[in-house]
N, C-alpha and C. Protein backbone atom coordinates (compact mmCIF):
# COMPACT_ATOMS: atom_id res chain seq x y z
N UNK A 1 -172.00 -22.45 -201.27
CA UNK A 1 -170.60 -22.32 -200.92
C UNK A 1 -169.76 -22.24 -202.19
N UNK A 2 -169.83 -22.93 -203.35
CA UNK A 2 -169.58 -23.01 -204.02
C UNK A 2 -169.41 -21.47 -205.10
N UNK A 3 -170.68 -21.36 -205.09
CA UNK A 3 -170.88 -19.84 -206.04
C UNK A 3 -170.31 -19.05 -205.12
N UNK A 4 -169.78 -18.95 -204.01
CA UNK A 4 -169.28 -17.45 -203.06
C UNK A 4 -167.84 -17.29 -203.52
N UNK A 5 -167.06 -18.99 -203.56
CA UNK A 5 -166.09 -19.23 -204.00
C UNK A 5 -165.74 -18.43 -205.33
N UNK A 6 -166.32 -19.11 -206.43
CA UNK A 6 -166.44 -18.71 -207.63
C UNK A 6 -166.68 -17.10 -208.02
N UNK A 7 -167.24 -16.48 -207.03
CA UNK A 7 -167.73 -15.62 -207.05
C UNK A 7 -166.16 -14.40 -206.73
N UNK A 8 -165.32 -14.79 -205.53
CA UNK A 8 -164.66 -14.62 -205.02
C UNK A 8 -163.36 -14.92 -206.29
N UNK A 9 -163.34 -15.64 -206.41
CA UNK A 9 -162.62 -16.16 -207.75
C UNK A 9 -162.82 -15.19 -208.91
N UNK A 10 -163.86 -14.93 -209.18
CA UNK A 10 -163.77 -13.69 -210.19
C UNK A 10 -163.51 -12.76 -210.29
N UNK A 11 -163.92 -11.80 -208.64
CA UNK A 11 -163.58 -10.43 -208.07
C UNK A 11 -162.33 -11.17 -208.31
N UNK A 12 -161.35 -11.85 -207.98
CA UNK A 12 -159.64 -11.52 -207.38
C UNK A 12 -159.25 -11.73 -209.30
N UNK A 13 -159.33 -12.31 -209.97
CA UNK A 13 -159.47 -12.21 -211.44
C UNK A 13 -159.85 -11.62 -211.90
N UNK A 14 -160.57 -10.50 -212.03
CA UNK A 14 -160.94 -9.14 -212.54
C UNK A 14 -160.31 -8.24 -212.08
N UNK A 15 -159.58 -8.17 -210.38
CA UNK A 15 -158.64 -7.04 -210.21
C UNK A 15 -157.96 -7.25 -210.70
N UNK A 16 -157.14 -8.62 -210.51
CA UNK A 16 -155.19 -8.79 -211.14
C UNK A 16 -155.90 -8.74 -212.57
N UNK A 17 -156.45 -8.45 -213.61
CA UNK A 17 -156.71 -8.85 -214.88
C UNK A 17 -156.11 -6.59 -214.85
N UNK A 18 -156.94 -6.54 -214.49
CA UNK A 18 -156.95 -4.85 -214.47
C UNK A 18 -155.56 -4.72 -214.08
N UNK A 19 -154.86 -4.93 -212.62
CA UNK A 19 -153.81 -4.80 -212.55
C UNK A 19 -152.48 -4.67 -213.03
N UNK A 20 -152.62 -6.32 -214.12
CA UNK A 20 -151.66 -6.58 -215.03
C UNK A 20 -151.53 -5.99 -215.91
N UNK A 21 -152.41 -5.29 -216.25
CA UNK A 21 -152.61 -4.35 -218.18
C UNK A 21 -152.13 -3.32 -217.49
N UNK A 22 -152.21 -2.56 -216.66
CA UNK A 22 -151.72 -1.36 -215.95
C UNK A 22 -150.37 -1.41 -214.89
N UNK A 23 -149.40 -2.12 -215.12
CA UNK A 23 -148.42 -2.57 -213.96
C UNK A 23 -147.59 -1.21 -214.27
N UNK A 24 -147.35 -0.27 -215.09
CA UNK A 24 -146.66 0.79 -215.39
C UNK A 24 -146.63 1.76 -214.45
N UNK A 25 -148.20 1.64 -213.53
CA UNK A 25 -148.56 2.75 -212.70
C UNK A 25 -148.66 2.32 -211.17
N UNK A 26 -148.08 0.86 -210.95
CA UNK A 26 -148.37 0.12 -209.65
C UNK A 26 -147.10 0.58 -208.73
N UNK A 27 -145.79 1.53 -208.81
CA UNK A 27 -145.05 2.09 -208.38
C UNK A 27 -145.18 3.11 -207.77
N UNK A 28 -145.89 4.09 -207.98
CA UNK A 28 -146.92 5.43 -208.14
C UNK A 28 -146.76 5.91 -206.61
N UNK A 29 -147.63 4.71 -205.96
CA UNK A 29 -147.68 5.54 -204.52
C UNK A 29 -149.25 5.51 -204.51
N UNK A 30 -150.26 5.35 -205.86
CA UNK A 30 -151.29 5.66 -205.25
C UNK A 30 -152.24 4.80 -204.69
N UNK A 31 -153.01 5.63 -204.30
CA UNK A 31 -154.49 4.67 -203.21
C UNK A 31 -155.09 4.43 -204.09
N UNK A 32 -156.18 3.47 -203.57
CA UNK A 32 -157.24 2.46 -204.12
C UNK A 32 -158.22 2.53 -203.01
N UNK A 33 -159.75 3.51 -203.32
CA UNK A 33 -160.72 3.27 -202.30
C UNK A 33 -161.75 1.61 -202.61
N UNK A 34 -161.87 1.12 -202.05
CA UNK A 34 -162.33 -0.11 -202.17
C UNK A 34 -163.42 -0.51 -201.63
N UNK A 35 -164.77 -0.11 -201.68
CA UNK A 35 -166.29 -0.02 -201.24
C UNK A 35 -166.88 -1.53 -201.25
N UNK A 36 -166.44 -2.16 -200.17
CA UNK A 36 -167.52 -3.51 -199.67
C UNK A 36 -169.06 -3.06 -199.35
N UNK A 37 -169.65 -3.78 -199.71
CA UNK A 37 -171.28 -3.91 -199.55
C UNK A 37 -171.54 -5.48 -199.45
N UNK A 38 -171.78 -5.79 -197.86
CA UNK A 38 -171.98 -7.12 -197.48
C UNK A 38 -173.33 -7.22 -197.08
N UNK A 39 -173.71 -8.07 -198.44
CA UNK A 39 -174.90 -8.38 -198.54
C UNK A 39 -174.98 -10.01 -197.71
N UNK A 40 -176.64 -10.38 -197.25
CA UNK A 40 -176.93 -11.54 -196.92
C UNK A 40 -177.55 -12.48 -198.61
N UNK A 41 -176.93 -13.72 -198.42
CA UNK A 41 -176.81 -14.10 -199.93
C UNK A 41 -177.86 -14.43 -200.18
N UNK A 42 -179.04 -14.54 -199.13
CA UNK A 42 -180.41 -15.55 -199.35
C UNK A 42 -181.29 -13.62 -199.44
N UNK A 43 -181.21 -12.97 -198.85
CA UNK A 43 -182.48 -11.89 -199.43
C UNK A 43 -181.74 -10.73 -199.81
N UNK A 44 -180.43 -10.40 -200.00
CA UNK A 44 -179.74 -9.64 -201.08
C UNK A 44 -179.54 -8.25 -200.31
N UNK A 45 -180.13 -8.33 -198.78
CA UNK A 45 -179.89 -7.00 -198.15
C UNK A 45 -178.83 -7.17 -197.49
N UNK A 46 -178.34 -5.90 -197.10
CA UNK A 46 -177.04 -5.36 -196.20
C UNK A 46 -176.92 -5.97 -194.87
N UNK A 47 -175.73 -6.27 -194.58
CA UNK A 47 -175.59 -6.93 -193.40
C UNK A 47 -174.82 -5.88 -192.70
N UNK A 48 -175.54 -5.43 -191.58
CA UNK A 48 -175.08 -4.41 -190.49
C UNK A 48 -174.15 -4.65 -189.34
N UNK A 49 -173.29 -4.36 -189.35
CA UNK A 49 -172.41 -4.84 -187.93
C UNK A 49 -170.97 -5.71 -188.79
N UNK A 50 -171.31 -6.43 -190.02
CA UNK A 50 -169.79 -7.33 -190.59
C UNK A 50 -168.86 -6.69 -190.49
N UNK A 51 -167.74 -7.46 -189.85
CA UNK A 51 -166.60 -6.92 -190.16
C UNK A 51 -165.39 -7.88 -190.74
N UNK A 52 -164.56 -6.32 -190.78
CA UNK A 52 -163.22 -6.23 -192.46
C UNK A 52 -162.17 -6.71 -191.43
N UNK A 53 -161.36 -7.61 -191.62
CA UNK A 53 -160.36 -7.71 -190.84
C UNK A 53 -159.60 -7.44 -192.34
N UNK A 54 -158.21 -6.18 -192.04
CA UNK A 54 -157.91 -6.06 -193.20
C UNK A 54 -155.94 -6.26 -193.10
N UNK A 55 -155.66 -6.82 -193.87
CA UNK A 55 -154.24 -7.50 -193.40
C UNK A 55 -153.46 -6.63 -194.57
N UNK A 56 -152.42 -5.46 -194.28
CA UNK A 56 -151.82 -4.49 -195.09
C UNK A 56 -150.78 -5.27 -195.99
N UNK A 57 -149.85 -4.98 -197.06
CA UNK A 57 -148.67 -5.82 -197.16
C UNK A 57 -147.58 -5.91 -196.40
N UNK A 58 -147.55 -5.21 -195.49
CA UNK A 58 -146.79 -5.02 -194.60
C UNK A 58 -146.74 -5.83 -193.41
N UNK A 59 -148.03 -6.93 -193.16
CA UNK A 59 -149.06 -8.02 -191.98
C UNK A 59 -149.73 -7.13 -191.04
N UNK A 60 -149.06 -5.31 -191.54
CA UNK A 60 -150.43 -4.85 -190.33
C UNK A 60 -151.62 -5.27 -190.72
N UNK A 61 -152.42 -5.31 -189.15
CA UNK A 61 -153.85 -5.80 -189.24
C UNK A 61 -154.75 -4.49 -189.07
N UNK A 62 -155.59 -4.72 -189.23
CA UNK A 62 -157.10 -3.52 -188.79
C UNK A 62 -158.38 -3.96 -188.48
N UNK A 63 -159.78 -3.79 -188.53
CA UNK A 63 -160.74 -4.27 -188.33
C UNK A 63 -161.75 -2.94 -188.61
N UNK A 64 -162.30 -3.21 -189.80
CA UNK A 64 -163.46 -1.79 -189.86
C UNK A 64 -164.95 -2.91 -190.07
N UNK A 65 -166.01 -2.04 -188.97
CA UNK A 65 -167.62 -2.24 -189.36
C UNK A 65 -167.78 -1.96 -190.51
N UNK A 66 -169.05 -2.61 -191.22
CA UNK A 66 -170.09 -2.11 -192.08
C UNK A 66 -171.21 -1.37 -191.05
N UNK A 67 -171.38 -0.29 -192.29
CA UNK A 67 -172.45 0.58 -191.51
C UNK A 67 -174.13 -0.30 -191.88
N UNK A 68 -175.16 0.54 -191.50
CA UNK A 68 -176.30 -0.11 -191.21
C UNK A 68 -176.90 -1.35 -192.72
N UNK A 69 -175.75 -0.53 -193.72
CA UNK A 69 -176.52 -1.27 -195.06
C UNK A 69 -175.57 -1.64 -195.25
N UNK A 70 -174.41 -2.09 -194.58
CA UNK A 70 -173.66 -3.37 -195.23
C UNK A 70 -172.61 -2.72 -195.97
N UNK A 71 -172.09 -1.17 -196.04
CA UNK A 71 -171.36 -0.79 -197.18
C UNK A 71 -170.07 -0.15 -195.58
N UNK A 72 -168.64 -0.33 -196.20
CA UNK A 72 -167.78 -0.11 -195.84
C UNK A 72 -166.65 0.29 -196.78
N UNK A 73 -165.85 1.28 -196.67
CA UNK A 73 -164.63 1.95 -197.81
C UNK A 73 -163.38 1.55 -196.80
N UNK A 74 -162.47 0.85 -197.78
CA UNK A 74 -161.07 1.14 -197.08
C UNK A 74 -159.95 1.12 -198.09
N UNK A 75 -159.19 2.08 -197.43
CA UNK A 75 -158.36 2.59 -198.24
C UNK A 75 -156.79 1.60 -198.71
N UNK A 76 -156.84 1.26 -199.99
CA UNK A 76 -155.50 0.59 -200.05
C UNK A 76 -154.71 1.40 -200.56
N UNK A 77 -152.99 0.59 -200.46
CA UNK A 77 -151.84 1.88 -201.20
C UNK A 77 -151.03 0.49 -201.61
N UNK A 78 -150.43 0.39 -202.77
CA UNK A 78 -149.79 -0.71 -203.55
C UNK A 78 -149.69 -1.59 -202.87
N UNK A 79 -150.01 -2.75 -203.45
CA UNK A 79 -149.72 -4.11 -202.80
C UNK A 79 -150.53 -4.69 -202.62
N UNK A 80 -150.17 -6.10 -202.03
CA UNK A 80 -151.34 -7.26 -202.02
C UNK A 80 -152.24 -7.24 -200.10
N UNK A 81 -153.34 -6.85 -199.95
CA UNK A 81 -153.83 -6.92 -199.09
C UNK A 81 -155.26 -8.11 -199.25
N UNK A 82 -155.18 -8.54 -197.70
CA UNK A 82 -156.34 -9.82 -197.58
C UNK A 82 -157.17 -9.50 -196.51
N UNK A 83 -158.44 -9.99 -197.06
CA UNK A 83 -159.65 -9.13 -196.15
C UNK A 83 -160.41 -10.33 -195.49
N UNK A 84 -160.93 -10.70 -194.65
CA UNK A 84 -161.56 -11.56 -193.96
C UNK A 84 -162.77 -11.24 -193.82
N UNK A 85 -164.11 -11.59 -194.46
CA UNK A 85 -165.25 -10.55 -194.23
C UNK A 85 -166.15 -11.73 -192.86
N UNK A 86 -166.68 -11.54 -191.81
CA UNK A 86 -167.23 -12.04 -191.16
C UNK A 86 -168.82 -11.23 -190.55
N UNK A 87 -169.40 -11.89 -190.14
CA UNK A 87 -170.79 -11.17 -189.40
C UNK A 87 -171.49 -12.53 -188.41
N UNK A 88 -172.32 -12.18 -187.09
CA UNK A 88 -172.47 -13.14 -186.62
C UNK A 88 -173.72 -13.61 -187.44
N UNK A 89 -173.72 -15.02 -187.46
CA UNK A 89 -174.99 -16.04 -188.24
C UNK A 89 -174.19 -16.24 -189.51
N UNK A 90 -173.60 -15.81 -190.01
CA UNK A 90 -172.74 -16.34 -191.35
C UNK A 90 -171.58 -16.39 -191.44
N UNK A 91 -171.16 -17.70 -192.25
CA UNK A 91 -169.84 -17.97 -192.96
C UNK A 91 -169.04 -17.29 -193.10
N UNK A 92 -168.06 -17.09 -192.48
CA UNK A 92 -166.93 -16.14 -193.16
C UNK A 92 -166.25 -16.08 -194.94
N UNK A 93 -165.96 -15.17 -195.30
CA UNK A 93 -164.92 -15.59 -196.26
C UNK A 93 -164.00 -14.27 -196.58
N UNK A 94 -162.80 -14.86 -197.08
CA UNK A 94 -161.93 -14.42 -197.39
C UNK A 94 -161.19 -13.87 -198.87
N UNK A 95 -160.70 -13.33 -198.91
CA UNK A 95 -160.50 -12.56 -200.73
C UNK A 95 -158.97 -11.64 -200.44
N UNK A 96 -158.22 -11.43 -201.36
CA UNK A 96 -157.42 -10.65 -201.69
C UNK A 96 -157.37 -9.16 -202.87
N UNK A 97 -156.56 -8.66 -203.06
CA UNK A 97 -156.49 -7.31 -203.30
C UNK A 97 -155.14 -6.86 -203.65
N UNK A 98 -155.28 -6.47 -204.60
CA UNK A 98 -153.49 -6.21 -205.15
C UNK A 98 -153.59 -4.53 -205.84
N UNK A 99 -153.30 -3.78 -204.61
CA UNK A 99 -153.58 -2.60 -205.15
C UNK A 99 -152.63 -2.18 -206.12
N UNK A 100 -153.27 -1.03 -207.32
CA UNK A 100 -152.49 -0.43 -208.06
C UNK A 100 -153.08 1.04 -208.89
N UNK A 101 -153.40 0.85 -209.90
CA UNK A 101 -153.81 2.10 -210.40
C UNK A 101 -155.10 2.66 -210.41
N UNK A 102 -156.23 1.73 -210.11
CA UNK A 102 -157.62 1.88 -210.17
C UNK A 102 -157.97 2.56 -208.66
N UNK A 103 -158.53 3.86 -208.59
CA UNK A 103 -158.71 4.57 -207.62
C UNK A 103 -159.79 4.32 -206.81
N UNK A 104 -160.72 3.60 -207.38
CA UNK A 104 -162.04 2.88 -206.82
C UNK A 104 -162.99 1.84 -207.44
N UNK A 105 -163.26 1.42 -206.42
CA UNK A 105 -163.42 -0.48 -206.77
C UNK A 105 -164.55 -0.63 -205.43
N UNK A 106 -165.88 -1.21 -206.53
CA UNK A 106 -166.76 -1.47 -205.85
C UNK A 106 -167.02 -3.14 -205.53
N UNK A 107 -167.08 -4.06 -204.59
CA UNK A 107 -166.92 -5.24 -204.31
C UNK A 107 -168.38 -5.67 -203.38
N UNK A 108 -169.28 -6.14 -204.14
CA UNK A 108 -170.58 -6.78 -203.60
C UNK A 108 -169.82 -8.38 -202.87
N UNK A 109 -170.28 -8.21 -201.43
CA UNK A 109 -169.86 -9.71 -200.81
C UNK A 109 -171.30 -10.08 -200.37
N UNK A 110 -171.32 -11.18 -200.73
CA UNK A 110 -172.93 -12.24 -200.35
C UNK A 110 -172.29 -13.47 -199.52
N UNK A 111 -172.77 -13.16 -198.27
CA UNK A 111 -172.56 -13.84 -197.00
C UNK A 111 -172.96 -14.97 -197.04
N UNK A 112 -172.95 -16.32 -197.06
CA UNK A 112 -174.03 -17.15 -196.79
C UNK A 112 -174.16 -17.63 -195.23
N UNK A 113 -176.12 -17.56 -195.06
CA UNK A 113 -176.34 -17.74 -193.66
C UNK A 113 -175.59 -18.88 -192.90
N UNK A 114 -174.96 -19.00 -191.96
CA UNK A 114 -174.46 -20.15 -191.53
C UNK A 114 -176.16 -20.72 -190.76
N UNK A 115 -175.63 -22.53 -190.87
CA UNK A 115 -176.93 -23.45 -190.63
C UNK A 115 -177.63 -23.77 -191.76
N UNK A 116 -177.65 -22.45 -192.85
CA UNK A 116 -178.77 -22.98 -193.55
C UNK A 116 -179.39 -23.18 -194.73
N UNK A 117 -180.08 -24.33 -194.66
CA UNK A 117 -179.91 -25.48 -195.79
C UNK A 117 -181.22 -24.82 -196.90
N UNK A 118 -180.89 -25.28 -198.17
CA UNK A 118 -181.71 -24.73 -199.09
C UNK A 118 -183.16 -24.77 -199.27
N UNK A 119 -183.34 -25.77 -198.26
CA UNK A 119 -184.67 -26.22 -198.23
C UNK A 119 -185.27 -25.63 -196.62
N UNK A 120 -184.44 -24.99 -196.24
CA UNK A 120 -184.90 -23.91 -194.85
C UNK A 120 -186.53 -23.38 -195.16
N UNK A 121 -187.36 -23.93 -193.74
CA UNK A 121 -188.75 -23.18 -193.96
C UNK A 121 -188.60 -21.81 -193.54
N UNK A 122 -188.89 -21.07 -193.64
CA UNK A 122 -188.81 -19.68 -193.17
C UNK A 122 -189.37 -19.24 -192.18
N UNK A 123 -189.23 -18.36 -191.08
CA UNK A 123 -189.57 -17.84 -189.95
C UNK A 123 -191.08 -17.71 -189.98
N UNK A 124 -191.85 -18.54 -188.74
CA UNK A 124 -193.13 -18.33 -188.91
C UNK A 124 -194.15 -19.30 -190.05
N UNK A 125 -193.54 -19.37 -190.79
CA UNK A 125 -194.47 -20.60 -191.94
C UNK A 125 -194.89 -21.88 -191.31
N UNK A 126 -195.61 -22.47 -191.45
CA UNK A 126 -196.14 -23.77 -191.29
C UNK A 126 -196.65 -24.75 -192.33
């Protein structure tokens, strides 16, 4: 839980880091494609079916799937948008987005399984 945090903490600190050096061009008008790939945090593959609840600056809402490998694009246009990433069996979490000049932005999310503990035997073992 901790490292998703942290993890999450860095993505939103590496955009506004980018953001801030570039605020000249955050007036513009332009888009920001933004490529989630929601991975499962324990075997590093794509989680099929998660979804983006995506909150505009404006409080419109939306809701886009990940396709079979976990990868989803959505389009931002200036401003601060917040994404809710969920899938059933895992933890939700949440992150922000402050669009501006960077036209595409790739964002690895690692789900952690809900239930389960580090010391989980695995399916079938004895």
């Amino acid at each position: 839980m901790i490292k998703h945090r942290l993890l999450l903490f860095s993505i939103a600190l590496l955009l506004f880091a980018r953001i801030s050096a570039q605020q000249s061009g955050a007036g513009t008008g332009s888009s920001t494609n933004i490529t989630f790939i929601v991975k499962d945090d324990n075997t590093g593959f794509g989680v099929p079916g998660a979804t983006i609840r995506v909150t505009a600056p404006n409080g419109k809402t939306s809701t886009v799937t990940a396709a079979a490998n976990g990868k989803v694009t959505v389009t931002a246009i200036n401003g601060k948008y917040t994404f809710s990433i969920a899938a059933n069996g895992y933890n939700p979490i949440e992150t922000f987005f402050t669009a501006g000049t960077e036209t595409n932005i790739e964002a690895n999310i690692h789900l952690e399984p809900s239930g389960a503990s580090p010391a989980a035997t695995p399916p079938g073992a004895v």
